[in-house]
C-alpha atoms as a PDB file:
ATOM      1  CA  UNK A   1     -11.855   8.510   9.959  1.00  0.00           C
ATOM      2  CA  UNK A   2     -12.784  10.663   6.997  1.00  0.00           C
ATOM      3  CA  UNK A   3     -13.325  14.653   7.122  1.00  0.00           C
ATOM      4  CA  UNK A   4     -15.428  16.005   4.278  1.00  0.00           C
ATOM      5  CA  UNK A   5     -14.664  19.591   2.275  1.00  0.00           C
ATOM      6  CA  UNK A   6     -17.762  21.616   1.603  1.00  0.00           C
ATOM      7  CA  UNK A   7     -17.596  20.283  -2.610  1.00  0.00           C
ATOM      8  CA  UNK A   8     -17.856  16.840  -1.021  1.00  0.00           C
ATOM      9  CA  UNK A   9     -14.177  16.113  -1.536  1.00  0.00           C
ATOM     10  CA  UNK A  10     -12.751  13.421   0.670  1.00  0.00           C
ATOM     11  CA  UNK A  11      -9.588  14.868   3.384  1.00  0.00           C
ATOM     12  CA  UNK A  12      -8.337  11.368   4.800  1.00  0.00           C
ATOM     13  CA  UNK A  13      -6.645  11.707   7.902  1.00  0.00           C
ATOM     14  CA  UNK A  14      -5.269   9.070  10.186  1.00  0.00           C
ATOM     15  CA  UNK A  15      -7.592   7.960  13.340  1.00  0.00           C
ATOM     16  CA  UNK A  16      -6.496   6.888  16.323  1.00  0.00           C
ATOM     17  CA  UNK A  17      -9.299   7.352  18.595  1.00  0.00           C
ATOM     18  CA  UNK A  18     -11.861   4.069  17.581  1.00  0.00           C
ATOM     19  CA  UNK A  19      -9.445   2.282  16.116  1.00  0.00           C
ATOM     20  CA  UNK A  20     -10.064  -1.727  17.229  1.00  0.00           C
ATOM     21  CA  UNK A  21      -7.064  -3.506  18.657  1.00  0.00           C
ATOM     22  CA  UNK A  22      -7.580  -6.622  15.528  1.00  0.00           C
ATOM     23  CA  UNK A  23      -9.396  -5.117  12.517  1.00  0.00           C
ATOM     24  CA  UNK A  24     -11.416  -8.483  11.221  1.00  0.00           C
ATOM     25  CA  UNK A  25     -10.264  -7.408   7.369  1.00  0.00           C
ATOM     26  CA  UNK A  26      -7.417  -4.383   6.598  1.00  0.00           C
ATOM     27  CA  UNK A  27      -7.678  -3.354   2.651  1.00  0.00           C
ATOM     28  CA  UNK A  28      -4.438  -1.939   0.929  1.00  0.00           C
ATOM     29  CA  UNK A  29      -6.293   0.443  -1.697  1.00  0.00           C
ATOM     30  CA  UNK A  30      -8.861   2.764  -1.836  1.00  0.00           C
ATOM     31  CA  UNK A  31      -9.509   2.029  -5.545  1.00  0.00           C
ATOM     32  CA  UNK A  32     -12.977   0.483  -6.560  1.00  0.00           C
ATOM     33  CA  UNK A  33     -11.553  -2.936  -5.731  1.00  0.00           C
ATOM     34  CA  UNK A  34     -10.409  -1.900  -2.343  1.00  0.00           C
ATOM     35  CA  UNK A  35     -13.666   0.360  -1.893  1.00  0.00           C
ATOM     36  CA  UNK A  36     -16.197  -2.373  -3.059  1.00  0.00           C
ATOM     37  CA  UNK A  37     -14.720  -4.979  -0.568  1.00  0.00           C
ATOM     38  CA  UNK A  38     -14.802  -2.753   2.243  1.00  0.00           C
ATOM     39  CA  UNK A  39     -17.876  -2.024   1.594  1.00  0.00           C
ATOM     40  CA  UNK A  40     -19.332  -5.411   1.162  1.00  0.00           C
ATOM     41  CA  UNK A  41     -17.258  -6.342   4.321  1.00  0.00           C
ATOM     42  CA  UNK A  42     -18.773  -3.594   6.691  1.00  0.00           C
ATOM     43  CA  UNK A  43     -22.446  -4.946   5.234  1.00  0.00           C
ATOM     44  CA  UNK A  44     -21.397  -8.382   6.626  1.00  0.00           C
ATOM     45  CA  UNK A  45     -20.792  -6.636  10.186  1.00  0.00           C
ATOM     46  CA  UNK A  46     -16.860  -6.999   9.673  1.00  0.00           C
ATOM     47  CA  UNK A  47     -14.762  -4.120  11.221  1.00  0.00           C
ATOM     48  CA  UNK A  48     -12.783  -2.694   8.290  1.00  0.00           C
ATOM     49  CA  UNK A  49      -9.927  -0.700   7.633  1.00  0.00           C
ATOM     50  CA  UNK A  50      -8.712   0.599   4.290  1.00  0.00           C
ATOM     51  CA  UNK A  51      -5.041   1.900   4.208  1.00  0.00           C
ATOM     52  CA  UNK A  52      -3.930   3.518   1.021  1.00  0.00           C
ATOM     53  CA  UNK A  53      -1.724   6.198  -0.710  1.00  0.00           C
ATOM     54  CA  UNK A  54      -3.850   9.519  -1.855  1.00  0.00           C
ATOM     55  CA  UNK A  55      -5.627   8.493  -4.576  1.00  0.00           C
ATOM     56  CA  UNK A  56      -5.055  11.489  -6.384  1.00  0.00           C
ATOM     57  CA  UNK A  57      -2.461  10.093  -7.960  1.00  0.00           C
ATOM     58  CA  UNK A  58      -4.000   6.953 -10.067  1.00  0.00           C
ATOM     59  CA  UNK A  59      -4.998   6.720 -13.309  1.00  0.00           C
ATOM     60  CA  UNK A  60      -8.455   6.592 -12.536  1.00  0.00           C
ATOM     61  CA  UNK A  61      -8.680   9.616 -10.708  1.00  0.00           C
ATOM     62  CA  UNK A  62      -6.863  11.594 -13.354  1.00  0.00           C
ATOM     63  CA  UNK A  63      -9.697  10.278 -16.012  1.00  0.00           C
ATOM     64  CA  UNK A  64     -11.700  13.117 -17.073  1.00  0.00           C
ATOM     65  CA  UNK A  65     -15.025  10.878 -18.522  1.00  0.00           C
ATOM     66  CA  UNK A  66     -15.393   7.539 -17.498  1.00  0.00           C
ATOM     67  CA  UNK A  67     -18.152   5.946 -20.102  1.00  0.00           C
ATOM     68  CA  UNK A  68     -18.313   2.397 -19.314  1.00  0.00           C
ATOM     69  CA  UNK A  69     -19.205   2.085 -15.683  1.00  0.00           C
ATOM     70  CA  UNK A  70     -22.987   1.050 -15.400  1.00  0.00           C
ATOM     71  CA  UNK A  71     -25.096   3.903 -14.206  1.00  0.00           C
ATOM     72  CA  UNK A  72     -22.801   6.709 -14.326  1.00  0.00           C
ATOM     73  CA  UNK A  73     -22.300   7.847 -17.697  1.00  0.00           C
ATOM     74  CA  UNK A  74     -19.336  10.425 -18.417  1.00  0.00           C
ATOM     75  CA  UNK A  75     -18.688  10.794 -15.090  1.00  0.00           C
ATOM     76  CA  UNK A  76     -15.298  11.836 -14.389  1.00  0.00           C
ATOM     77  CA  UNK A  77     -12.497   9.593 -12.227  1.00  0.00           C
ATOM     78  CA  UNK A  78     -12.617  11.655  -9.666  1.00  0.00           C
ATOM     79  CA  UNK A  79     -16.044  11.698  -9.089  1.00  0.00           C
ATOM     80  CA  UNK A  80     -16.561   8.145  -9.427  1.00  0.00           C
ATOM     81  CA  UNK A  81     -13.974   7.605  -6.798  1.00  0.00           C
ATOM     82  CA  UNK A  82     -15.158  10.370  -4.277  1.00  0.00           C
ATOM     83  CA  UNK A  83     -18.671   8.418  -4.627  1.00  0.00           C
ATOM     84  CA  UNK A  84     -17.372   5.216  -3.866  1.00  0.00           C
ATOM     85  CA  UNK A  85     -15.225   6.667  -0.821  1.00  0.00           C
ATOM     86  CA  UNK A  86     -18.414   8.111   0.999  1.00  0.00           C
ATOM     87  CA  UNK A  87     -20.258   5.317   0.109  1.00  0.00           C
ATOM     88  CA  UNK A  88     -17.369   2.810   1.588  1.00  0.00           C
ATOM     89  CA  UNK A  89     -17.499   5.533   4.893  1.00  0.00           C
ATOM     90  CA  UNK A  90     -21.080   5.875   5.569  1.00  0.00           C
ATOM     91  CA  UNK A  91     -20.518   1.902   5.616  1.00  0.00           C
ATOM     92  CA  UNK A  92     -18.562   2.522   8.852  1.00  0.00           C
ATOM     93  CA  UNK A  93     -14.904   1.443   6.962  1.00  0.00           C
ATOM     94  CA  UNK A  94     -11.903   3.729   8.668  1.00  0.00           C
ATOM     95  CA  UNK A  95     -10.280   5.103   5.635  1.00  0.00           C
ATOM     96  CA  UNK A  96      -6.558   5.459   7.055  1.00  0.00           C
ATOM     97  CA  UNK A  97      -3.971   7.799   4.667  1.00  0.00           C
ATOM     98  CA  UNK A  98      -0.493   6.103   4.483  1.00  0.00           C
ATOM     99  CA  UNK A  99       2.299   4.292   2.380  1.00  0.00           C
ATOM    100  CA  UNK A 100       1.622   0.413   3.346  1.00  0.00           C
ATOM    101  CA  UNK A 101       5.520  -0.994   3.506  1.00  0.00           C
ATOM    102  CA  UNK A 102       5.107  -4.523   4.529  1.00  0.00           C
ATOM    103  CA  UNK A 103       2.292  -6.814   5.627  1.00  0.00           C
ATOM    104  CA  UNK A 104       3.775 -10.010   8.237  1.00  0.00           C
ATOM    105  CA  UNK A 105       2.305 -13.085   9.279  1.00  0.00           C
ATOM    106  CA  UNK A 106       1.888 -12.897  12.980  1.00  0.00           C
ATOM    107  CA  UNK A 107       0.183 -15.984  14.413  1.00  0.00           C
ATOM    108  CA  UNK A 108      -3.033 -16.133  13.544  1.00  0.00           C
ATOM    109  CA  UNK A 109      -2.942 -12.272  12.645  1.00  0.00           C
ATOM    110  CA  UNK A 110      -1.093  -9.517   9.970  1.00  0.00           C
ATOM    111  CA  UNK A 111       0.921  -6.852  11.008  1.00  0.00           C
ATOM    112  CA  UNK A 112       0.515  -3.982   8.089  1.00  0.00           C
ATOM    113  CA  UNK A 113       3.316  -1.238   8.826  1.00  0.00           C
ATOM    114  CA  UNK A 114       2.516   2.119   7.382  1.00  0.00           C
ATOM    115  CA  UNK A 115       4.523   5.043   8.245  1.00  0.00           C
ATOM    116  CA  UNK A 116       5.406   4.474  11.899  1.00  0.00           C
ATOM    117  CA  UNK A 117       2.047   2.637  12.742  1.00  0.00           C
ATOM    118  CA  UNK A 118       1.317  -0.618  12.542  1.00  0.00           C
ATOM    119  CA  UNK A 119      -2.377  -1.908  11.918  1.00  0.00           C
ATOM    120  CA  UNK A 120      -3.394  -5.975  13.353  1.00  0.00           C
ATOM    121  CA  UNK A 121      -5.703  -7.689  10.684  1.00  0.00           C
ATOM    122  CA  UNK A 122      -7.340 -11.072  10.490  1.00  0.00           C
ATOM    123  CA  UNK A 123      -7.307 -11.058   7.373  1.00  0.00           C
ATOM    124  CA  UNK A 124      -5.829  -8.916   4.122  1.00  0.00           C
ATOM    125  CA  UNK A 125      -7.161  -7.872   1.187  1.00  0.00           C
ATOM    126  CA  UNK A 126      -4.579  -6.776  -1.172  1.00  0.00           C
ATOM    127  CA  UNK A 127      -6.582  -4.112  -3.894  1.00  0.00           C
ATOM    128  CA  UNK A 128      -3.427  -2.235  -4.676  1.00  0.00           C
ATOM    129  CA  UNK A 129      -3.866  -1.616  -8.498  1.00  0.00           C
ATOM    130  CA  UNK A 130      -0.796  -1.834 -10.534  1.00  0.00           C
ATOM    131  CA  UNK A 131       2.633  -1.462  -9.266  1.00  0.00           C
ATOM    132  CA  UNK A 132       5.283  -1.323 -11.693  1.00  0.00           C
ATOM    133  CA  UNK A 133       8.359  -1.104  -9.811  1.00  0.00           C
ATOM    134  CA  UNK A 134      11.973  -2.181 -10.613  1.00  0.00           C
ATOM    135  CA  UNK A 135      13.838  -2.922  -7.867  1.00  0.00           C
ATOM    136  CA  UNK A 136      17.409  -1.268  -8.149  1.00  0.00           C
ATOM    137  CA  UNK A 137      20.510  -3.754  -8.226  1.00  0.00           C
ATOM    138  CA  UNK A 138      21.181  -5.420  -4.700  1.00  0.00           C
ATOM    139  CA  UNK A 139      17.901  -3.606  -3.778  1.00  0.00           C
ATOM    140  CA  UNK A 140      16.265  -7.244  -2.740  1.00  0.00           C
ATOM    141  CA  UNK A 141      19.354  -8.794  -1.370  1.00  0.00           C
ATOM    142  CA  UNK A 142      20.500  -6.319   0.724  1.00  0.00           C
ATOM    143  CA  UNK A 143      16.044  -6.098   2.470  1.00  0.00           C
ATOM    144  CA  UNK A 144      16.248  -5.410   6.009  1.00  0.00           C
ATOM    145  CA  UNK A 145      20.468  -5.252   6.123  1.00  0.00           C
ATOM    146  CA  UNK A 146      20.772  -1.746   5.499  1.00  0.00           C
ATOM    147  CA  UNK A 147      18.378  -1.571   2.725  1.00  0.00           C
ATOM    148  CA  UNK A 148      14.705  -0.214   3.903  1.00  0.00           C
ATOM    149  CA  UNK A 149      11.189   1.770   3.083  1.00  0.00           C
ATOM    150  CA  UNK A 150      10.689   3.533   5.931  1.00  0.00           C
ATOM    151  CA  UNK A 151      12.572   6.068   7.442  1.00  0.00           C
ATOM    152  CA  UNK A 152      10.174   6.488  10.715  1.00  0.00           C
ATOM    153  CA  UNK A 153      10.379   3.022  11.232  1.00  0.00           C
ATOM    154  CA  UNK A 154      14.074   2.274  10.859  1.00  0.00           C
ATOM    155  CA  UNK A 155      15.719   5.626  11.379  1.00  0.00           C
ATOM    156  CA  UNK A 156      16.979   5.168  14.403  1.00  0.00           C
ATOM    157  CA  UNK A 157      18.882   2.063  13.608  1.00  0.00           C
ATOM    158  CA  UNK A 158      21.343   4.888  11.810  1.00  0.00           C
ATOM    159  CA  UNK A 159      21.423   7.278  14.503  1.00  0.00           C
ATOM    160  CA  UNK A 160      24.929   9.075  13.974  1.00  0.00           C
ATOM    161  CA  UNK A 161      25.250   7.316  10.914  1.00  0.00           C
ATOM    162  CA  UNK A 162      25.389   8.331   6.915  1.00  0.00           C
ATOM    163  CA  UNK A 163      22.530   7.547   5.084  1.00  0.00           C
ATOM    164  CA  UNK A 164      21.188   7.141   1.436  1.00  0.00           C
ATOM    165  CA  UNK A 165      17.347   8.766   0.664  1.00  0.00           C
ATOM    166  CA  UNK A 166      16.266   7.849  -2.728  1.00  0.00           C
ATOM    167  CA  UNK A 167      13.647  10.654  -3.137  1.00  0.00           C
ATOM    168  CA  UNK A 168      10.480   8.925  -5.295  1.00  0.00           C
ATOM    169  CA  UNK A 169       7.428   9.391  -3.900  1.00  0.00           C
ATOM    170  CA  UNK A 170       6.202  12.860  -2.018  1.00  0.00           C
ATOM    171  CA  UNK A 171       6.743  12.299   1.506  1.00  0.00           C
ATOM    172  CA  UNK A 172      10.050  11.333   0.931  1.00  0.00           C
ATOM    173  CA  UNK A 173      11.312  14.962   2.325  1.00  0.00           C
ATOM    174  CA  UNK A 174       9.620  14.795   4.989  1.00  0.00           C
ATOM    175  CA  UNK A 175      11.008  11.484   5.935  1.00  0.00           C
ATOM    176  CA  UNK A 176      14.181  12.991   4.829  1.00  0.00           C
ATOM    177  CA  UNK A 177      14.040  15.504   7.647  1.00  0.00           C
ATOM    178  CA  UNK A 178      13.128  13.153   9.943  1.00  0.00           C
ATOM    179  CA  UNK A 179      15.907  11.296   9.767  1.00  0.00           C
ATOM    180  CA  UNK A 180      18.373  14.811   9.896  1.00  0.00           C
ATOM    181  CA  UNK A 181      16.317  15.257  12.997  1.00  0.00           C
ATOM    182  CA  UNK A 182      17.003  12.186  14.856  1.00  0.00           C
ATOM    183  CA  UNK A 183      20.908  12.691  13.825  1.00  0.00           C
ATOM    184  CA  UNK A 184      21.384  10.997  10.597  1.00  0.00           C
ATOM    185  CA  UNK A 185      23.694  12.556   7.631  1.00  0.00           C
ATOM    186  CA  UNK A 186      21.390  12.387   5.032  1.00  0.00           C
ATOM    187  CA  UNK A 187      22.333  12.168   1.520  1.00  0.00           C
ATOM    188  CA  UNK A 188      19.186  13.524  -0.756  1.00  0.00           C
ATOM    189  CA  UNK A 189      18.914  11.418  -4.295  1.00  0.00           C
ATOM    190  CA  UNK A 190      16.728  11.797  -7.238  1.00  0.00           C
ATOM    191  CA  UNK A 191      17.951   9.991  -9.957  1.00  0.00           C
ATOM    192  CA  UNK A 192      16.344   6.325 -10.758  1.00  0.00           C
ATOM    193  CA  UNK A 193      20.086   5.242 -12.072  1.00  0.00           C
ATOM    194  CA  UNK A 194      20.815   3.971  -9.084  1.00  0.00           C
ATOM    195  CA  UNK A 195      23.323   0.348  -7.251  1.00  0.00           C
ATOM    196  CA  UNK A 196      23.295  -0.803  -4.251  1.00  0.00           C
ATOM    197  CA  UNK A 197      26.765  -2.336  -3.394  1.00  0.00           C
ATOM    198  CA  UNK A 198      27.468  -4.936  -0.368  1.00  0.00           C
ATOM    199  CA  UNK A 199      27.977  -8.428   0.751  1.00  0.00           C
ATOM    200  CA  UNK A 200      26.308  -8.620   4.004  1.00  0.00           C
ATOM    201  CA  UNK A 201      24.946  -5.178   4.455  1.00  0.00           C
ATOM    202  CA  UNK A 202      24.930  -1.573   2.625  1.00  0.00           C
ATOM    203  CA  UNK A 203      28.282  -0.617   1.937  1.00  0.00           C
ATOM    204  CA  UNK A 204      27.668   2.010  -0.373  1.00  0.00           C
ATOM    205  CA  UNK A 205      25.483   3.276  -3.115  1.00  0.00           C
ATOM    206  CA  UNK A 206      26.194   3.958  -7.003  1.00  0.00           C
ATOM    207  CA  UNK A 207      23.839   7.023  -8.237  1.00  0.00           C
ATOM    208  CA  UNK A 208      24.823   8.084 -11.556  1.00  0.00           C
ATOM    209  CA  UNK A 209      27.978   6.481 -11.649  1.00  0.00           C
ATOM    210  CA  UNK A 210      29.085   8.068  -8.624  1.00  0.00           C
ATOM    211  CA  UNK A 211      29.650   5.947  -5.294  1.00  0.00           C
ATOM    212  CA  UNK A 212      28.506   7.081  -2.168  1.00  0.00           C
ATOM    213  CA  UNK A 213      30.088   4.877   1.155  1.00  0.00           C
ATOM    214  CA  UNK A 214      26.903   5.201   3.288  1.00  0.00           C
ATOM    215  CA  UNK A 215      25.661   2.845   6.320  1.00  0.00           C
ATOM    216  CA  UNK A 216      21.935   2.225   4.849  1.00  0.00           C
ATOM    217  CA  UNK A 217      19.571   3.461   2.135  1.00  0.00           C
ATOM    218  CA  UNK A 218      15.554   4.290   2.294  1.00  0.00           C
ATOM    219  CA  UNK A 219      14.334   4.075  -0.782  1.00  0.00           C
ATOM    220  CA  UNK A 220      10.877   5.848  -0.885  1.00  0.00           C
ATOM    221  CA  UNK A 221       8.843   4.989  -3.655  1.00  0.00           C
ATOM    222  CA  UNK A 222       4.985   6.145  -3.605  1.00  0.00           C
ATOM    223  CA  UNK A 223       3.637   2.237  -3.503  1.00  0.00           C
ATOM    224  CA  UNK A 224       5.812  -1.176  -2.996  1.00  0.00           C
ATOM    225  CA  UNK A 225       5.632  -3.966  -5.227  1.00  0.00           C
ATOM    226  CA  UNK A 226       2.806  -6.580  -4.033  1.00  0.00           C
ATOM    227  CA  UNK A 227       5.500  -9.294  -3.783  1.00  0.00           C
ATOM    228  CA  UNK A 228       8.047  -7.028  -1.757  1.00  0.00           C
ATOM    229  CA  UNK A 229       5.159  -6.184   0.624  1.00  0.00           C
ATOM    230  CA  UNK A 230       4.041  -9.862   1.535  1.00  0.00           C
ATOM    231  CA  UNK A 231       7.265 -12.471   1.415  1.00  0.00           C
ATOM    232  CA  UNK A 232       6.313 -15.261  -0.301  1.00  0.00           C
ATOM    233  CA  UNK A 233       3.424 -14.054  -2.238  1.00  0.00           C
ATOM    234  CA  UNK A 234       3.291 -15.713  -5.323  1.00  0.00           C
ATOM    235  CA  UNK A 235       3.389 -13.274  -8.491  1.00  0.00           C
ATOM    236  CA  UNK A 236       3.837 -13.636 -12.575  1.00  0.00           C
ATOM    237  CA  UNK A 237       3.970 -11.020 -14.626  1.00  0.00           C
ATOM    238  CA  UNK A 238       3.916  -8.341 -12.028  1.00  0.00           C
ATOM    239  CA  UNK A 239       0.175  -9.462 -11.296  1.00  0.00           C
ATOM    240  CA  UNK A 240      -0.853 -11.435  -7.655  1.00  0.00           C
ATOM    241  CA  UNK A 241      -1.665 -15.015  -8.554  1.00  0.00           C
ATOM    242  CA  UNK A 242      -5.894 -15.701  -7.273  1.00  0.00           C
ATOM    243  CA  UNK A 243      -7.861 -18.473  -7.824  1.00  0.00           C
ATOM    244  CA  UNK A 244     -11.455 -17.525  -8.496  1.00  0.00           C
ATOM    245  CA  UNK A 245     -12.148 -16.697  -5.169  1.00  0.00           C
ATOM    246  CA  UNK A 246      -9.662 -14.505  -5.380  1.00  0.00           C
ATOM    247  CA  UNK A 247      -7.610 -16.029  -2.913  1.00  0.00           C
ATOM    248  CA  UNK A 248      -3.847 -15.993  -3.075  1.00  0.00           C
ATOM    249  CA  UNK A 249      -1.511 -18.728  -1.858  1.00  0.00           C
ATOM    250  CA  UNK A 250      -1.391 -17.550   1.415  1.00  0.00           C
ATOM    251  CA  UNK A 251      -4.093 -18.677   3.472  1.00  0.00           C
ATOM    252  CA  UNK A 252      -5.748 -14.984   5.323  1.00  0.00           C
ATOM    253  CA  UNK A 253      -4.532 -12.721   2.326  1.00  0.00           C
ATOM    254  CA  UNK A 254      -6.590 -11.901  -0.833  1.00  0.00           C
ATOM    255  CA  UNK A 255      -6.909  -9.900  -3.683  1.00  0.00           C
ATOM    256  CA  UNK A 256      -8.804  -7.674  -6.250  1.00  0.00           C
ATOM    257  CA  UNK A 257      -8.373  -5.325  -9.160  1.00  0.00           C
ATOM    258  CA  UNK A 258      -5.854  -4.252 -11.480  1.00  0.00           C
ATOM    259  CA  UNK A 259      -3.017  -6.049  -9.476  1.00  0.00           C
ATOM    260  CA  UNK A 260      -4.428  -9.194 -10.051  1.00  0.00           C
ATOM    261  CA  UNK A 261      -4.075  -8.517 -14.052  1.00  0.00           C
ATOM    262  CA  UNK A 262      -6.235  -7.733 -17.102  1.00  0.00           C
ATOM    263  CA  UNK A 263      -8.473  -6.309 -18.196  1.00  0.00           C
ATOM    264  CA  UNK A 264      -7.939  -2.854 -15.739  1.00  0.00           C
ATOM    265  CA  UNK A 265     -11.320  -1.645 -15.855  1.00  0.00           C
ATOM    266  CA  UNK A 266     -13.658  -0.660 -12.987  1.00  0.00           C
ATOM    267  CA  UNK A 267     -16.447  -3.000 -13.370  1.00  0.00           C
ATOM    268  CA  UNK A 268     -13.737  -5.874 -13.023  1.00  0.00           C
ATOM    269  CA  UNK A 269     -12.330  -4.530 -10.346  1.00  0.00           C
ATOM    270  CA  UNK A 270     -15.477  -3.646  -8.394  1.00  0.00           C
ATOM    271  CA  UNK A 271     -16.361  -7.252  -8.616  1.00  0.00           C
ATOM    272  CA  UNK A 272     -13.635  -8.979  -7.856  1.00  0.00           C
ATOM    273  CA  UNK A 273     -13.466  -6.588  -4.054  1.00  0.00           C
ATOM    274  CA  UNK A 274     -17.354  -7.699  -3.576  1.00  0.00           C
ATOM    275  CA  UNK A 275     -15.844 -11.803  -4.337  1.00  0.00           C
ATOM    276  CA  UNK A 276     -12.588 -11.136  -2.022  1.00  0.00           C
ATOM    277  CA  UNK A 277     -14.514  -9.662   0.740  1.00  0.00           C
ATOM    278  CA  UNK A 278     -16.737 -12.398   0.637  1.00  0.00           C
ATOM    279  CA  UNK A 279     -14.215 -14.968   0.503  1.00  0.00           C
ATOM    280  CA  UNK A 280     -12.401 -13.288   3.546  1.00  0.00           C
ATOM    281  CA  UNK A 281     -15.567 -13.165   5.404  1.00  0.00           C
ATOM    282  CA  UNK A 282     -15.641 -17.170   4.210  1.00  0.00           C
ATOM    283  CA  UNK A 283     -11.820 -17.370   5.342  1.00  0.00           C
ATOM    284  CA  UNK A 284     -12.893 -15.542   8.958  1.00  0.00           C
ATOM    285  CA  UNK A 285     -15.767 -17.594   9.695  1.00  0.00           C
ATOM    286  CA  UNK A 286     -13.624 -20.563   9.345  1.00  0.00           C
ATOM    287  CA  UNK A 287     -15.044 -21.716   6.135  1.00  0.00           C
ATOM    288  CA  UNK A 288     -12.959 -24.324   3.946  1.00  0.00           C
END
């Protein structure tokens, strides 16, 4: 569901009214790759969801004259996104604000978490630009014992218990309050100097050379690395591996834009989300 500001601006809210039980595709981006395969979804009668991060914080949106985009000389980012937003909504695509933090096989279906909802898909298309994100020392050993994304998911696993909030993206407050709320001693950090110490599960965390015995840690950054999101996604060079169809090497999930790697410019990226959402209608329609 979108609301619209009298300039034209986009206010994304979530929906929960109309939402379908199994979207056919679910798009993680509301960049021109993510916007241009919803859109070319929803004209081949797919129902479509796009779940993203405001986009007010990309590098396209911060642009202030984009030259090179056919048709729309020295337009600005922002404009050039807002335009593509509408256009992906008057399509019929729910545009859903929220931090994606992990997409799971289920079956025949995916399971994308964001915040404390959790959206079915048949199929994915993975349009998240480009994440460059260094995961913190016994950050990826220590996934899912004690180590987590989401406070309103997990937070009441630590009920009672001390926790670690590394504070990086700009609902990590609020999810720090949450989990104060629910009973959790909540330890607030900033600092990107950060260790995360234990054998089985969290012990403790090192921030600035100071240790901190804790139960858990949420680390909130404002996107997740493509190939922390999906397990076994195949990456190199911090870019998702496609083959022309833009297909990665799982079978249901593909992908479009700057995440899958040079050049990051919006003509690219606006054709590769017209070839993924054309391969996942392919992929959906049983195609080989």
């Amino acid at each position: 569901m979108v609301k619209y500001t009298h300039s034209g601006h986009i206010q994304l809210k979530v929906a929960h009214e109309r939402r379908p039980f199994v979207y056919d595709i679910v798009v993680i981006g509301s960049g021109p790759a993510g916007l241009s395969a919803a859109i070319t979804a929803r004209m081949r009668s797919k129902s479509v969801a796009v779940i993203s991060n405001l986009r007010t914080g990309s590098g396209l949106y911060k642009a202030p004259k984009v030259d090179n985009y056919p048709g729309f000389p020295a337009i600005s980012g922002a404009e050039l996104l807002n335009k593509f937003s509408l256009h992906a909504a008057g399509t019929g695509a729910e545009i859903i604000q929220g931090r994606v933090t992990s997409i799971l096989p289920m079956g025949e279906q995916f399971g994308v978490s964001y915040g404390s909802e959790i959206a079915a898909a048949k199929a994915v298309i993975l349009a998240t630009g480009v994440v460059q994100t260094s995961l913190f020392p016994g950050e990826e050993a220590l996934l899912g014992s004690g180590v987590s994304y989401c406070a309103t998911c997990d937070g009441m696993l630590y009920r009672g218990k001390k926790v670690c909030v590394v504070c990086l993206s700009p609902d990590a407050e609020e999810e720090a309050a949450f989990l104060e709320s629910i009973g959790c001693e909540v330890v607030r950090l900033t600092t990107k100097n950060i260790v995360i110490n234990g054998e089985h599960k969290v012990a403790s965390v090192m921030a600035d050379g100071v240790e901190i015995p804790c139960d858990g840690v949420f680390i909130l950054r404002p996107s997740i690395a493509p190939a922390t999101l999906v397990p076994g996604l195949l990456t190199a060079g911090g870019h998702i591996q496609v083959d022309p169809r833009m297909r990665t090497n799982i079978p249901g999930i593909f992908a479009a834009g700057d995440c899958t790697g040079a050049p990051y410019q919006v003509a690219k990226a606006v054709g590769e989300g017209l070839v993924a959402a054309l391969s996942a209608v392919e992929y959906l329609a049983g195609a080989k």
